[in-house]
Each structure stands twice: as structure tokens, then as C-alpha cells.
PDB file of N, CA and C in Angstrom:
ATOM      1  N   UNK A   1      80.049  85.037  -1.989  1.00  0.00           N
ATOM      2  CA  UNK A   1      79.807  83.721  -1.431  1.00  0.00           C
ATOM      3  C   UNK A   1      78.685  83.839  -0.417  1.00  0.00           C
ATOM      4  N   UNK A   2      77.911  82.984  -0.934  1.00  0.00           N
ATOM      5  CA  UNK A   2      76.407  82.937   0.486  1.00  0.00           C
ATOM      6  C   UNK A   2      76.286  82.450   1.242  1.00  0.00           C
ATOM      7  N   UNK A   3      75.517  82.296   2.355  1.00  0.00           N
ATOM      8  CA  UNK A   3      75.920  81.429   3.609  1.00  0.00           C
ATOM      9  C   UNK A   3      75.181  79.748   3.380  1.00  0.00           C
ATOM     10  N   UNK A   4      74.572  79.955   2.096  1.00  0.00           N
ATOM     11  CA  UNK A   4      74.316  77.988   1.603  1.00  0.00           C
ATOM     12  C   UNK A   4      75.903  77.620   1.114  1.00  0.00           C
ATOM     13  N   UNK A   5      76.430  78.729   0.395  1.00  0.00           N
ATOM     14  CA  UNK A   5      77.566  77.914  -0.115  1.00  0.00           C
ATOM     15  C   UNK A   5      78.561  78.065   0.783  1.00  0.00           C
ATOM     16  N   UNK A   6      79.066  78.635   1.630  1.00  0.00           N
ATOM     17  CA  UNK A   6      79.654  78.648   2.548  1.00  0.00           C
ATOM     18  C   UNK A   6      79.547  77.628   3.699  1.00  0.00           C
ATOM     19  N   UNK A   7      78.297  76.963   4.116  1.00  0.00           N
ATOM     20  CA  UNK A   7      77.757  76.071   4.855  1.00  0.00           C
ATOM     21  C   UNK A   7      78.112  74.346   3.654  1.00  0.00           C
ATOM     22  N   UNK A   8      78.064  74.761   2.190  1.00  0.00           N
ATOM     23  CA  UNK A   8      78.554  73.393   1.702  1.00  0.00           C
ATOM     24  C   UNK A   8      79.998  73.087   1.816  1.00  0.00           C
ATOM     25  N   UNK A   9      80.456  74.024   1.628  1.00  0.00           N
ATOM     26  CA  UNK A   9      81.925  74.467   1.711  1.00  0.00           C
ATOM     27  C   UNK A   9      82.500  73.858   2.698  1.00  0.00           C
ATOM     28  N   UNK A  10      81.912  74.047   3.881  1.00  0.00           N
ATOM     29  CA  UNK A  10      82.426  73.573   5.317  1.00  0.00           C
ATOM     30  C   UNK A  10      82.097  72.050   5.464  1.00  0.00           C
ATOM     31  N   UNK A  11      80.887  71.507   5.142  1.00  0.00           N
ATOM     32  CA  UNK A  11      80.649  69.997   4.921  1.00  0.00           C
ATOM     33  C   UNK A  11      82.008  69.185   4.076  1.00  0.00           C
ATOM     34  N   UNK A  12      82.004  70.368   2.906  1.00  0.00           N
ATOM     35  CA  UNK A  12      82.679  69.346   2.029  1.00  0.00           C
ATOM     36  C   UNK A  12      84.074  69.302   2.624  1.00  0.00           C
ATOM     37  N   UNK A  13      84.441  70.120   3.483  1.00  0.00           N
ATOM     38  CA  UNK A  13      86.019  70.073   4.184  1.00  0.00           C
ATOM     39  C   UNK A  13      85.728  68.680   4.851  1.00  0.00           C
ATOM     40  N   UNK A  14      85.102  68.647   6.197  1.00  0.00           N
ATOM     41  CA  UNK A  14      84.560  67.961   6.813  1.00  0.00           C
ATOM     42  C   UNK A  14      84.538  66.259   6.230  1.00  0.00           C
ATOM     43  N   UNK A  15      83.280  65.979   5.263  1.00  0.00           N
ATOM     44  CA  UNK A  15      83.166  65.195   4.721  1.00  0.00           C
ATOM     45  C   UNK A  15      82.873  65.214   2.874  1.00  0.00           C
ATOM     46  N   UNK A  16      83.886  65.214   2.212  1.00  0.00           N
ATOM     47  CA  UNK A  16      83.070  65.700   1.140  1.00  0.00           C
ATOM     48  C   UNK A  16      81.959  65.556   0.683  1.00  0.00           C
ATOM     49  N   UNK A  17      81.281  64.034   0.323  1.00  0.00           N
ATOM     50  CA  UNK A  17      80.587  63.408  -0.864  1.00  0.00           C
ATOM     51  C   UNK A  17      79.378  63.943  -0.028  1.00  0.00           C
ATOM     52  N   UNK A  18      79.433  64.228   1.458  1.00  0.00           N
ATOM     53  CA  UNK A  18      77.815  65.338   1.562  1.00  0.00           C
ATOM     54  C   UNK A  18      77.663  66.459   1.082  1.00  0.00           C
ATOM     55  N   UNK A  19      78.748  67.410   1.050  1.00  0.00           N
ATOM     56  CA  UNK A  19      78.167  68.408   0.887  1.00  0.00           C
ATOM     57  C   UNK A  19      78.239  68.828  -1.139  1.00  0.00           C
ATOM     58  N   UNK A  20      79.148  67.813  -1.589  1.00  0.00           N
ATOM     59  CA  UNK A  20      78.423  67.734  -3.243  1.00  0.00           C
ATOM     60  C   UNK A  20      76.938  67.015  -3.435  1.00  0.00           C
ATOM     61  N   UNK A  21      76.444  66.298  -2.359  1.00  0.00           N
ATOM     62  CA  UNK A  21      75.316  65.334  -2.440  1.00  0.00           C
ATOM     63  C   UNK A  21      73.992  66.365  -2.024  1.00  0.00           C
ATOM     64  N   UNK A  22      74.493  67.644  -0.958  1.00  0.00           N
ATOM     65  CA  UNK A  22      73.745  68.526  -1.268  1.00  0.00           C
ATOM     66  C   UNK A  22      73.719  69.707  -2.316  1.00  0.00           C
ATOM     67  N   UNK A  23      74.146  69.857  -2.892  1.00  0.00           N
ATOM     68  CA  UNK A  23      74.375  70.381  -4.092  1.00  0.00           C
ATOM     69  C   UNK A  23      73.812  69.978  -5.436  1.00  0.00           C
ATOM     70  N   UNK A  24      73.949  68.802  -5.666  1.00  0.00           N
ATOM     71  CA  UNK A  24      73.874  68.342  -7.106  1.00  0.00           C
ATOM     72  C   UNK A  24      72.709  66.893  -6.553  1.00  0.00           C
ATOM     73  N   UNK A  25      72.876  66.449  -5.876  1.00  0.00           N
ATOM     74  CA  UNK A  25      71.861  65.518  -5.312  1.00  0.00           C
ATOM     75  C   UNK A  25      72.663  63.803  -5.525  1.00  0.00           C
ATOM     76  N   UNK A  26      72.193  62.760  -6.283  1.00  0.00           N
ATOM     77  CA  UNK A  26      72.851  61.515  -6.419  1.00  0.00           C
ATOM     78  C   UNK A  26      73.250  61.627  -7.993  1.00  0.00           C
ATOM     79  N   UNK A  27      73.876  62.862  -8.505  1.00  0.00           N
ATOM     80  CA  UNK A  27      74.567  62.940  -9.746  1.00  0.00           C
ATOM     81  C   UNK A  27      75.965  62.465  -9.388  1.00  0.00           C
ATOM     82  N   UNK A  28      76.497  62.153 -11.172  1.00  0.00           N
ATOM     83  CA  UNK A  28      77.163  62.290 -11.409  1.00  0.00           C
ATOM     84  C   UNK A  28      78.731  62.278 -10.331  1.00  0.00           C
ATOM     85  N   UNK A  29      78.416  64.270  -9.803  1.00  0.00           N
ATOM     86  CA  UNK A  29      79.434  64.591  -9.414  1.00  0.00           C
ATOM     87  C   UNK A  29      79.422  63.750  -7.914  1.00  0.00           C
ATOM     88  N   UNK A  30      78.736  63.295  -7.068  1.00  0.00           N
ATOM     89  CA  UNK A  30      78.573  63.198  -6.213  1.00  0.00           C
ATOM     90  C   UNK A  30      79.483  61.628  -6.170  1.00  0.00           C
ATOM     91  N   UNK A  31      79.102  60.729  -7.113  1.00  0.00           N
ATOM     92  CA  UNK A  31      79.689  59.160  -7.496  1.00  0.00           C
ATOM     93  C   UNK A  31      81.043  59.629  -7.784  1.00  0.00           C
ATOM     94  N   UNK A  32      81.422  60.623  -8.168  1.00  0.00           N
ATOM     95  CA  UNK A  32      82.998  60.963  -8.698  1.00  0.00           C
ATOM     96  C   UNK A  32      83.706  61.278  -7.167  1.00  0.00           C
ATOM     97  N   UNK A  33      82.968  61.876  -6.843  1.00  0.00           N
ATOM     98  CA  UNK A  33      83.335  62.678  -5.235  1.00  0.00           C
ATOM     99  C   UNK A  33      83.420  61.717  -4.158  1.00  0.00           C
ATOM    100  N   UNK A  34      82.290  60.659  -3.884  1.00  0.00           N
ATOM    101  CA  UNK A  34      82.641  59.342  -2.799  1.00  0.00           C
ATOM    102  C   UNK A  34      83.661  58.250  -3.797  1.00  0.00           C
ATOM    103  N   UNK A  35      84.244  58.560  -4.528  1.00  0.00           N
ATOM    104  CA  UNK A  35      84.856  57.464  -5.325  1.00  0.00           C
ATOM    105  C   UNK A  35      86.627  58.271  -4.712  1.00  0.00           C
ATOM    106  N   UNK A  36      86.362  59.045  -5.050  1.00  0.00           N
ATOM    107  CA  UNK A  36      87.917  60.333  -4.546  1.00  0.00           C
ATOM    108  C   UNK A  36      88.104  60.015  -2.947  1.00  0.00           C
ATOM    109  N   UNK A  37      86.876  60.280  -2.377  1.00  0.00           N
ATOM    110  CA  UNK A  37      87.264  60.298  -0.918  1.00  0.00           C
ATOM    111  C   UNK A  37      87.460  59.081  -0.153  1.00  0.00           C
ATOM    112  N   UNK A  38      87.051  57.814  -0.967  1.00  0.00           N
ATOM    113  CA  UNK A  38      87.385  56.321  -0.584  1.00  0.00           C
ATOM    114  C   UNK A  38      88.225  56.025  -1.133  1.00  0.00           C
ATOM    115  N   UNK A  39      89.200  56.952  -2.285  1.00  0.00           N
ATOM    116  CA  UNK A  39      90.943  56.234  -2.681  1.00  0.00           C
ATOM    117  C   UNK A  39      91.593  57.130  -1.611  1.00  0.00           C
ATOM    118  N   UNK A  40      91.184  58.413  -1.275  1.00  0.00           N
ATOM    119  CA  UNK A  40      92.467  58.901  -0.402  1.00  0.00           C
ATOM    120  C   UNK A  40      91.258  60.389   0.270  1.00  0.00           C
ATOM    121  N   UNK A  41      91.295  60.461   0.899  1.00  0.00           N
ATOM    122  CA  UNK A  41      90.005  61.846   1.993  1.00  0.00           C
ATOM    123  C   UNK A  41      90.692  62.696   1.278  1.00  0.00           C
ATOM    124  N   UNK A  42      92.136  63.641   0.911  1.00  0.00           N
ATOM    125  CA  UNK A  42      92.668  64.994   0.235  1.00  0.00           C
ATOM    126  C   UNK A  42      91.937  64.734  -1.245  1.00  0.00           C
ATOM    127  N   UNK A  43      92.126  63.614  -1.861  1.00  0.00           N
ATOM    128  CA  UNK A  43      91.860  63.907  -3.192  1.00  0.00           C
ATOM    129  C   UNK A  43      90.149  64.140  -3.137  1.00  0.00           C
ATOM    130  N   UNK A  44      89.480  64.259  -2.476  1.00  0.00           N
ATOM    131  CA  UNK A  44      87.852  64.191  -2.092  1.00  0.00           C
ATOM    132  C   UNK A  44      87.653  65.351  -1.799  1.00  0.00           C
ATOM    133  N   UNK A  45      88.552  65.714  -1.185  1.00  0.00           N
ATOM    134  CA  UNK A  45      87.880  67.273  -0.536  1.00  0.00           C
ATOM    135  C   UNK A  45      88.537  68.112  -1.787  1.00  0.00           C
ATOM    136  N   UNK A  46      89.791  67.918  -2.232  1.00  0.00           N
ATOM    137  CA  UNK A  46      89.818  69.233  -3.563  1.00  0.00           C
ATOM    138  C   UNK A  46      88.952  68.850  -4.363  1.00  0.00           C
ATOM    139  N   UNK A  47      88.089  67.966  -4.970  1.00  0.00           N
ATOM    140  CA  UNK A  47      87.420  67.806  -6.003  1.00  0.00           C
ATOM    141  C   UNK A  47      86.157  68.384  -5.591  1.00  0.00           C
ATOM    142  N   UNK A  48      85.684  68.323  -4.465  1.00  0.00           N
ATOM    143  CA  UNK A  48      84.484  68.565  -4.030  1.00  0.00           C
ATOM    144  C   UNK A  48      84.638  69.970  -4.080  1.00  0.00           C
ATOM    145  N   UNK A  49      85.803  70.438  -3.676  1.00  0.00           N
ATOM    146  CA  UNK A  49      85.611  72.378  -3.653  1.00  0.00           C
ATOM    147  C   UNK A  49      85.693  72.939  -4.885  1.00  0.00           C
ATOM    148  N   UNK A  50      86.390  72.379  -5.716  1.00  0.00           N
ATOM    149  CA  UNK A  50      86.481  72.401  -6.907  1.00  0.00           C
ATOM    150  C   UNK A  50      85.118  72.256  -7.678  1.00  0.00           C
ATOM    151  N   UNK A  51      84.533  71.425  -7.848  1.00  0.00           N
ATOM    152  CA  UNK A  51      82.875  71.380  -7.799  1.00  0.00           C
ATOM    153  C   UNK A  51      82.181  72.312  -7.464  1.00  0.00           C
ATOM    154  N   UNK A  52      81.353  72.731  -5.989  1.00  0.00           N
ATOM    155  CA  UNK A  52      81.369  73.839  -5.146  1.00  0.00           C
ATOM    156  C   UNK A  52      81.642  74.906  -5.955  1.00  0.00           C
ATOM    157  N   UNK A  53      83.125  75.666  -5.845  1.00  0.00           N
ATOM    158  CA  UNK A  53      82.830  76.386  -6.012  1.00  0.00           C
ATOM    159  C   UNK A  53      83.205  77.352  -7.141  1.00  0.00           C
ATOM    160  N   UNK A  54      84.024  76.419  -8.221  1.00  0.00           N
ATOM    161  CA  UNK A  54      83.831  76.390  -9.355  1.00  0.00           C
ATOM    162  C   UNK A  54      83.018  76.710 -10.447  1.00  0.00           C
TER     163      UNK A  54
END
């Protein structure tokens, strides 16, 4: 693990849909990821790490 992904890692705890938005940019995963974290913040952050670091 590197210290970029380790540094997304910690965003995406934080807030997810940034630190998939740095990652992948305004894909896809990123619309799946602020869609998770505006029904419930837990279901946002496992998807996002899951993403990450998957």
C-alpha cells in the first residue's frame, strides 16, 4: 500500500465520494459512491474502500 493510496483511503473514511473522485475522477464509481453516502454515510464508506482498494 502507497502513501497515494493510503492518503485516499483516509479521505474516503472521512468523506467518501472524494477520495473515489480522486481516484477515478467524475466516473461511474464516483455517482455510485455520492449516491451510497447520501442514503446512509456506512454504506459510502464500505463501497468506496471497496473500490480503493479492491
Amino acid at each position: 500500500m502507497g502513501s497515494a493510496t493510503f492518503i485516499d483511503v483516509l479521505l474516503s473514511i472521512i468523506l467518501p465520494p472524494l477520495g473515489v473522485f480522486l481516484r477515478f475522477g467524475c466516473g461511474v464509481e464516483f455517482w455510485i459512491c455520492l449516491l451510497l453516502t447520501i442514503l446512509g454515510y456506512i454504506p459510502g464508506i464500505i463501497y468506496a474502500l471497496y473500490v480503493l482498494v479492491g
